[in-house]
Protein backbone atom coordinates (compact mmCIF):
# COMPACT_ATOMS: atom_id res chain seq x y z
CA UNK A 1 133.81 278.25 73.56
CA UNK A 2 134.07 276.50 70.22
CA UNK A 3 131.68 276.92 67.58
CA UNK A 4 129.59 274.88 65.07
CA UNK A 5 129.67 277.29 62.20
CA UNK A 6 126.67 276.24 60.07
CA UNK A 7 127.51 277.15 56.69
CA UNK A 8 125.41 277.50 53.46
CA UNK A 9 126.94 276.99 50.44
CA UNK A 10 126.99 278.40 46.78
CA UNK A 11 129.14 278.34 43.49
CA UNK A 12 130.80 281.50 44.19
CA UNK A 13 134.03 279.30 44.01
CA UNK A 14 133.16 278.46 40.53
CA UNK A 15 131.45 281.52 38.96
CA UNK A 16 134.05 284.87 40.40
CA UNK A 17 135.88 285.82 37.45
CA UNK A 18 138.52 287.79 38.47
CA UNK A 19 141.57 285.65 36.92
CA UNK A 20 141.03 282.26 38.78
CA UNK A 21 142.04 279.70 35.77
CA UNK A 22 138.19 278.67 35.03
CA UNK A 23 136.71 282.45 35.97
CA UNK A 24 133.42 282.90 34.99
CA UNK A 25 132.58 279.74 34.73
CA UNK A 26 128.68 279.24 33.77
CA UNK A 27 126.69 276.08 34.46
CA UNK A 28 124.04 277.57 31.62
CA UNK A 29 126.26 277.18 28.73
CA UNK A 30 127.16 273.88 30.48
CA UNK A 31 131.03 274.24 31.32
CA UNK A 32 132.66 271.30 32.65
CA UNK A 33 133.34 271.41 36.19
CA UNK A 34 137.54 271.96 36.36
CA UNK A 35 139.65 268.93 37.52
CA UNK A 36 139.22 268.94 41.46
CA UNK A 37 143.20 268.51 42.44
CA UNK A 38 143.66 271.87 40.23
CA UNK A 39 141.05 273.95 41.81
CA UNK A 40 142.52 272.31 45.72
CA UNK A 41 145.83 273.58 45.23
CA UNK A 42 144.53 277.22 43.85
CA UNK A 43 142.59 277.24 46.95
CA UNK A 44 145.44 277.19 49.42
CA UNK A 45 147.32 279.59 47.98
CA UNK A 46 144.01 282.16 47.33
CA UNK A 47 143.00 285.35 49.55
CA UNK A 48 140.25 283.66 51.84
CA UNK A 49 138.13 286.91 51.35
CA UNK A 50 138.00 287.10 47.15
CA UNK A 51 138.17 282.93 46.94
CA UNK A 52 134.38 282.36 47.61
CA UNK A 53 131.16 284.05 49.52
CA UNK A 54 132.21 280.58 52.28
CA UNK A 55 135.51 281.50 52.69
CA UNK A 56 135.36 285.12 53.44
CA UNK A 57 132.89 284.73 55.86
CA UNK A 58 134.54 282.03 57.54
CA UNK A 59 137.78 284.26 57.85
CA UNK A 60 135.67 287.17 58.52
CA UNK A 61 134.49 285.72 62.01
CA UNK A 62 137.84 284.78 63.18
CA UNK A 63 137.70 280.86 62.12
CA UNK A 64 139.61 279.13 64.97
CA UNK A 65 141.15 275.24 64.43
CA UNK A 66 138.85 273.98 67.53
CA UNK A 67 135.85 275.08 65.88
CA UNK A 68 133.78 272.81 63.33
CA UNK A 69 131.66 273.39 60.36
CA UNK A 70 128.55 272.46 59.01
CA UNK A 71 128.16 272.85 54.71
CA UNK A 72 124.56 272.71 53.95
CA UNK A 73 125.08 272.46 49.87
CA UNK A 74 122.66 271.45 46.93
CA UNK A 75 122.13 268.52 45.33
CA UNK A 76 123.34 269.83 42.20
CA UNK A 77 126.48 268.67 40.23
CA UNK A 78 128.54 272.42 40.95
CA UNK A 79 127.26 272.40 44.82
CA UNK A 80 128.43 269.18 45.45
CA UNK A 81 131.92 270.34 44.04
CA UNK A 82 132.02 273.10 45.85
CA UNK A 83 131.31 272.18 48.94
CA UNK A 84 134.16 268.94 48.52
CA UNK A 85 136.39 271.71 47.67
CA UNK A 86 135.87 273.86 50.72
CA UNK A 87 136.33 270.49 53.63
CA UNK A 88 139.29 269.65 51.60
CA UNK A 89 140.47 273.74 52.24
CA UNK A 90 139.26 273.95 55.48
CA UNK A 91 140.08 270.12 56.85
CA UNK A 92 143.89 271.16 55.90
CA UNK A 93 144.25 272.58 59.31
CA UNK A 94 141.46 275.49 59.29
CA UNK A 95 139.50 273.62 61.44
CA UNK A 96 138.93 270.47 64.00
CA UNK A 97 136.46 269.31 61.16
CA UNK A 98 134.05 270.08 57.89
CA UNK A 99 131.19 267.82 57.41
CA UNK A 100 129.12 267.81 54.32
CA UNK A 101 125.25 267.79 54.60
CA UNK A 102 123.15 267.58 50.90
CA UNK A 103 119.78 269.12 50.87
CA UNK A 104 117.50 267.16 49.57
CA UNK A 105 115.20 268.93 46.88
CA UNK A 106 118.03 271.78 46.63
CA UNK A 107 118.04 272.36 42.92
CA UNK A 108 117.58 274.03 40.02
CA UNK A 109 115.57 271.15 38.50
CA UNK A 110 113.28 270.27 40.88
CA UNK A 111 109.41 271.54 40.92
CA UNK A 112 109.33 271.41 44.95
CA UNK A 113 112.53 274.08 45.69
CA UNK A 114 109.70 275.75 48.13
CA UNK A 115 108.14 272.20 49.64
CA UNK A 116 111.15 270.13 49.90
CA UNK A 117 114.20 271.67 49.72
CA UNK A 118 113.47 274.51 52.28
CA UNK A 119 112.15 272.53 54.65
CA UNK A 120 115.06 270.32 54.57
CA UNK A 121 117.09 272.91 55.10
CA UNK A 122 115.58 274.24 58.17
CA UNK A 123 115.28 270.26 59.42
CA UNK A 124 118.78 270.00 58.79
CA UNK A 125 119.78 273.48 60.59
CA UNK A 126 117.73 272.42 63.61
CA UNK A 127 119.07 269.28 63.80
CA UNK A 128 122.77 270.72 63.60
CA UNK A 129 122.01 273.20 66.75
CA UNK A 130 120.27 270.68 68.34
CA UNK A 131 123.83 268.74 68.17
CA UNK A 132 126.01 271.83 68.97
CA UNK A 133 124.30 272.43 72.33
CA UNK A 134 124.52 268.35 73.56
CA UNK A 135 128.21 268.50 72.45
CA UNK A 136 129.23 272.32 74.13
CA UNK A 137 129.53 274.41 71.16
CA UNK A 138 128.59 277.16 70.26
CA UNK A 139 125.96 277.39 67.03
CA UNK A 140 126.54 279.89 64.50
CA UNK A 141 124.56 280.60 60.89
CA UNK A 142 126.42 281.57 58.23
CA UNK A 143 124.31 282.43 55.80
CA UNK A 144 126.41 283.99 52.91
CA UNK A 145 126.49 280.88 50.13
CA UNK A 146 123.56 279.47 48.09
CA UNK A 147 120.30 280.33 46.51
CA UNK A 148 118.47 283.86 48.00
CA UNK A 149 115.84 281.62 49.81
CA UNK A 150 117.96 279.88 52.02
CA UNK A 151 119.23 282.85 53.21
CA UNK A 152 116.23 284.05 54.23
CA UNK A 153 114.99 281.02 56.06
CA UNK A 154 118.44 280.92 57.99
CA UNK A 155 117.83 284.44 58.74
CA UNK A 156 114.14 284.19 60.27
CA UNK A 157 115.46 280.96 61.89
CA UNK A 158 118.24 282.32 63.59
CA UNK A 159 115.83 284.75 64.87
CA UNK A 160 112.88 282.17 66.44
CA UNK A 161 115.93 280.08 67.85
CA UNK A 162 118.23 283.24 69.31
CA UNK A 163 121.35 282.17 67.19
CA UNK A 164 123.76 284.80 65.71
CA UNK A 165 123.70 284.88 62.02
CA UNK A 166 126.71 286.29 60.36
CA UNK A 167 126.34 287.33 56.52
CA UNK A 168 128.40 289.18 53.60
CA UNK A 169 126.96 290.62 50.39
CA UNK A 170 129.27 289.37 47.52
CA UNK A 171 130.05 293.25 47.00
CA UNK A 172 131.08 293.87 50.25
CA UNK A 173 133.78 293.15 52.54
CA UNK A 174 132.45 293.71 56.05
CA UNK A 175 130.52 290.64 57.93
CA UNK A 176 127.31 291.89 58.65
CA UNK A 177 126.05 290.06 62.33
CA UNK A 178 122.91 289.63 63.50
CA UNK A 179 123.15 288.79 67.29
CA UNK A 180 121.03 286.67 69.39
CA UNK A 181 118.32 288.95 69.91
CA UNK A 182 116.05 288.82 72.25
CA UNK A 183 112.44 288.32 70.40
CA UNK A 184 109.60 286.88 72.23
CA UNK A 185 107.66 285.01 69.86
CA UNK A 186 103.93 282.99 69.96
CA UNK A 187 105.15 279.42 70.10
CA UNK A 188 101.93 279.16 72.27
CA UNK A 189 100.15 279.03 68.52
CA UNK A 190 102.02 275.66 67.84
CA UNK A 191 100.99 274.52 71.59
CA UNK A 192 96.93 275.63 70.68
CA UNK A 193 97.30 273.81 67.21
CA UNK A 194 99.60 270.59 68.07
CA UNK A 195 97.17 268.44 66.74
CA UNK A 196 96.78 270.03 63.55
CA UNK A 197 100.84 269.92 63.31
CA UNK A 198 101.03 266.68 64.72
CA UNK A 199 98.12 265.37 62.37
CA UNK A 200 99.46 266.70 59.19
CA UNK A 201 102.76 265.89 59.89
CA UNK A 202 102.03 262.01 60.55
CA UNK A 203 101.13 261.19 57.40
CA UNK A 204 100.11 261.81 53.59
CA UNK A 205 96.99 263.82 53.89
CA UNK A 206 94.67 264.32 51.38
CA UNK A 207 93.49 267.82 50.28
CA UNK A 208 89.91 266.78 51.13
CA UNK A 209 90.94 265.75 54.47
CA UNK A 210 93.17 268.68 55.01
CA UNK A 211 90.44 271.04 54.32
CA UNK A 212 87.57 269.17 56.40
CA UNK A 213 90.23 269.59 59.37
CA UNK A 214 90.96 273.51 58.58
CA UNK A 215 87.14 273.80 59.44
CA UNK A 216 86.98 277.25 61.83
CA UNK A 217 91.01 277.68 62.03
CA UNK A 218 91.79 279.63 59.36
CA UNK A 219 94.69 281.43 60.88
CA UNK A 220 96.53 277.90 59.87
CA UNK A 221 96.20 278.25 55.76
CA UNK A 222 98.96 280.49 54.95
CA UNK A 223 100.83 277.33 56.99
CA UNK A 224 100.00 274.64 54.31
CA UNK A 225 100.43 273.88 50.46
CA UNK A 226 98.89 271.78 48.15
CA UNK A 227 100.77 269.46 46.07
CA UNK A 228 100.44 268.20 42.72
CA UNK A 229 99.74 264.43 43.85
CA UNK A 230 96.63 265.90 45.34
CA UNK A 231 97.79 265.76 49.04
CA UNK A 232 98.53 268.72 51.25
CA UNK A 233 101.50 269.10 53.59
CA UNK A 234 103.28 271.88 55.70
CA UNK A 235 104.86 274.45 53.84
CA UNK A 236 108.32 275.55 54.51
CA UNK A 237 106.82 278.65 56.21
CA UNK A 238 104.54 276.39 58.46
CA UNK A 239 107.37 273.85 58.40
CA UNK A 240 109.89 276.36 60.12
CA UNK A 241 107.00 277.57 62.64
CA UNK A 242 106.69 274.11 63.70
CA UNK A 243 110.13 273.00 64.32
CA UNK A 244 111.54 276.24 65.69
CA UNK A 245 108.25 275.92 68.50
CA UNK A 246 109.29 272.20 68.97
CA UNK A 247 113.28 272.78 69.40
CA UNK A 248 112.08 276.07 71.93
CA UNK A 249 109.38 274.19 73.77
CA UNK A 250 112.50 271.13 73.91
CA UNK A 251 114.41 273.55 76.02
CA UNK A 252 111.59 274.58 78.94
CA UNK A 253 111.59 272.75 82.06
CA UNK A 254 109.69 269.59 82.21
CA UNK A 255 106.51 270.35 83.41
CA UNK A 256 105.13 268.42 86.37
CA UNK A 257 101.83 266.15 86.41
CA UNK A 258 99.23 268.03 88.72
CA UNK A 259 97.94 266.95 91.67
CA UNK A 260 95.35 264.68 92.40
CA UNK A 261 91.90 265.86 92.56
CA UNK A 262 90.51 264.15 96.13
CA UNK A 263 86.75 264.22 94.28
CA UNK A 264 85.24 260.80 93.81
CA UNK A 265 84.77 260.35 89.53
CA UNK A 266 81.00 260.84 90.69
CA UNK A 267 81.53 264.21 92.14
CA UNK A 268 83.10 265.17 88.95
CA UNK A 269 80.07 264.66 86.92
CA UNK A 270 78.31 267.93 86.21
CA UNK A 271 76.47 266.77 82.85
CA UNK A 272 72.58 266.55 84.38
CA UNK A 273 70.31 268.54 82.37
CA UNK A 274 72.43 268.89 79.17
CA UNK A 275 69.98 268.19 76.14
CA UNK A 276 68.97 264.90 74.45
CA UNK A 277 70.57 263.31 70.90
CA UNK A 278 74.30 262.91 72.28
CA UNK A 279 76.71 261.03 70.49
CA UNK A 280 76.41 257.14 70.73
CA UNK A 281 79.43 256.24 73.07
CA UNK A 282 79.16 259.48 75.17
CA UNK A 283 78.41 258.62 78.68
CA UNK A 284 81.91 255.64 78.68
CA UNK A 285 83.59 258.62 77.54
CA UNK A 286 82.91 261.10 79.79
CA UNK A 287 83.55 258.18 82.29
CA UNK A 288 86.85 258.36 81.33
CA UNK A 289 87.62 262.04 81.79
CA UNK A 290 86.09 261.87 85.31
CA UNK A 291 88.43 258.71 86.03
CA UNK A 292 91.33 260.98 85.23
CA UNK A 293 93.06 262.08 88.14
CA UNK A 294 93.91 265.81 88.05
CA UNK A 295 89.92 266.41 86.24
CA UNK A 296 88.38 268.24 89.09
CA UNK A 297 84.55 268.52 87.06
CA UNK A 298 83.78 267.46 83.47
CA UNK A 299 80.37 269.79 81.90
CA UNK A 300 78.81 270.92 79.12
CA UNK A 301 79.75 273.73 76.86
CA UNK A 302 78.65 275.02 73.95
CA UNK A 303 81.02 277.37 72.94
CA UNK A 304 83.62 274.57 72.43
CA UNK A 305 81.65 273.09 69.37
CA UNK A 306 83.42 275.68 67.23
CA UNK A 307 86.50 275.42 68.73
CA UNK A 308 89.43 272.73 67.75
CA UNK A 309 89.11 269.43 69.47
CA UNK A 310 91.06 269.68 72.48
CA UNK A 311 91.59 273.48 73.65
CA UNK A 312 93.01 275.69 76.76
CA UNK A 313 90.46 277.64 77.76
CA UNK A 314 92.05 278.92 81.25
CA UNK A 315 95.58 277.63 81.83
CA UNK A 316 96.05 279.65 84.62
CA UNK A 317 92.89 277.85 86.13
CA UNK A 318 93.49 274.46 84.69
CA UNK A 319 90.45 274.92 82.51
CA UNK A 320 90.44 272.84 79.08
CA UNK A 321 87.66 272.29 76.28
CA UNK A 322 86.71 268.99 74.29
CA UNK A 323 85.02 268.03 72.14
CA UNK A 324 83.50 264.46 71.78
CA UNK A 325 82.18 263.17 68.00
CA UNK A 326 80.56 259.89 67.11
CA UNK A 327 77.57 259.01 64.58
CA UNK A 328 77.80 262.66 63.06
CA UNK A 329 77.05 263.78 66.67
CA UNK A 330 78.94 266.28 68.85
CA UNK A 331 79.22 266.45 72.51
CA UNK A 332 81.52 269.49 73.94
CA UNK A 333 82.56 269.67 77.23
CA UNK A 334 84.59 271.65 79.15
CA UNK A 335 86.74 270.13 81.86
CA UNK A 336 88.50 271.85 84.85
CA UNK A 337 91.33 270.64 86.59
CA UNK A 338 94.24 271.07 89.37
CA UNK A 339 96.32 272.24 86.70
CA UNK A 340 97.82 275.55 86.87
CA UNK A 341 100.11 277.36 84.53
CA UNK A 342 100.18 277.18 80.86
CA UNK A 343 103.16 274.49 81.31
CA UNK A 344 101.19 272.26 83.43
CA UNK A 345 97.57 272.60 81.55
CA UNK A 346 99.25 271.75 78.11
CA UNK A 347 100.87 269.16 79.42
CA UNK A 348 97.05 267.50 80.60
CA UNK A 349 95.87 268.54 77.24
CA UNK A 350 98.35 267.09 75.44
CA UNK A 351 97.32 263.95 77.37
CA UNK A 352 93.53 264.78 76.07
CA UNK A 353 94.59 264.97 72.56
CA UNK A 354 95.50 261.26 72.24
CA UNK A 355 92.43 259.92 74.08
């Protein structure tokens, strides 16, 4: 099968110095980049496994002219170069094709390396696997070039998604591979927390809001990071969590809508007794939850008060909690259904969520 070899890369091109005409070349001091054409035709006569960190672990894995590659570079001046100097090397027959993908916020001069320029990597990463599977191939990560972070990430995402990642130390020759393995993760936390994800993910939210809505889920603050223009977003951790759940959960059959319940929307109703001072608005919305279909009985439940607003309380019963606010007021319920399976119950819940 061919392969999409997604490729990170660095300035190892530039910076070797082991007799290359601009060796040891050092964007501190600043050196001028060398003239493109020069280091092009140094390339194709160069050993593929002392030319760059790229090229040896492209020739490492047995690069075949069917496959194509992916070169997540930097936004910075020497990236850029380097990563127009490997296509041209590998686009002279190496390969079917080399595309070049900039990371946004990739730099040495940018205050958000952490906020913006991992999680563009991993969106970009995703995105690229996403591709390879609708178009056959094969994805591999290379994750050799580029800062220490990225490798990292493309290590732990290679993981969540069961890609091989292939990697070299610049002091070693052999390709070190780690194979899909065969880790079962909780992308079940994403499914309990979708509409914290979803929420924060919409839109610019303010700190305030941020931390009115972390209220009682605190297992989602190592997740988020606040920003100097006083909003709050995802961080590259919670970022990665996020996307790897929603490319995995992308994958799973299709779950189906459950039956109908044969109970009359008056049958459902099992809120007599509960105690006075609900929420103005309460009784048209419980309305609506009996109305629904699949809802087999809608009651009262305290414990859900302290829970997030929609919750799975039973999947394998079809059980789900909500909570209704209005005025300052809460109302939380608990509602059963003909659901069954966690599949089917997050697929009603996710239906809850947007009511």
């Amino acid at each position: 099968m061919p392969h999409l070899l997604i490729t990170t890369v660095g300035t190892s091109l530039l910076t070797n110095a082991d007799g290359r005409p601009w060796g040891g070349w050092n964007a501190r001091r600043p050196d001028p980049l060398p003239e493109a054409a020069a280091v092009d035709q140094w390339l194709q006569q160069a050993d593929p496994v002392a030319a760059s960190a790229e090229t040896n672990t492209l020739h490492s894995i047995g690069l075949e002219a069917s496959d194509r590659v992916l070169l997540l570079h930097s936004a910075t001046s020497e990236g850029i170069f380097c990563a127009e100097r490997l296509q041209t090397y590998l686009e002279s027959g190496l390969c079917r094709e080399a595309v070049l993908q900039p990371i946004t916020g990739l730099s040495y001069h940018t205050g958000s390396f952490a906020q913006r320029g991992l999680r563009s990597l991993v969106s970009e990463a995703i995105a690229a696997v996403k591709q390879a599977a609708q178009l056959g191939l094969e994805s591999i990560l290379c994750a050799t070039g580029g800062f220490k972070a990225e490798i990292a990430f493309l290590n732990l995402l290679g993981a969540l998604l069961q890609v091989e990642v292939v990697y070299i130390h610049e002091q070693f020759r052999e390709i070190v591979r780690l194979p899909r393995l065969p880790l079962v993760w909780d992308a079940d936390f994403v499914v309990r927390n979708l509409d914290f994800f979803e929420w924060i993910e919409g839109d610019h939210r303010s700190s305030v809001e941020v931390e009115n809505r972390l209220k009682g889920r605190p297992e989602l603050r190592p997740l988020i990071q606040d920003d100097e223009d006083g909003h709050t977003y995802l961080n590259a951790a919670g970022d990665l969590l996020f996307r790897a759940a929603q490319q995995q959960l992308a994958t799973k059959p299709r779950a189906v809508w459950p039956e109908a319940s044969p109970l009359s929307p008056k049958e459902k109703y099992g809120l007599s007794g509960v105690e006075h001072h609900r929420p103005p608005g309460w009784e048209r919305f419980v309305d609506r939850l009996c109305a629904i279909d699949c809802v087999t009985r809608v009651t009262y439940d305290a414990a859900t008060k302290e829970r997030p607003r929609v919750k799975i309380l039973d999947a394998a019963n079809g059980r789900i909690g909500i909570r209704y606010e209005s005025a300052g007021r809460t109302l939380p319920l608990a509602v059963s259904t003909t659901a069954r399976g966690e599949a089917q119950t997050e697929l009603v819940a996710a239906y809850l969520r947007r009511r």
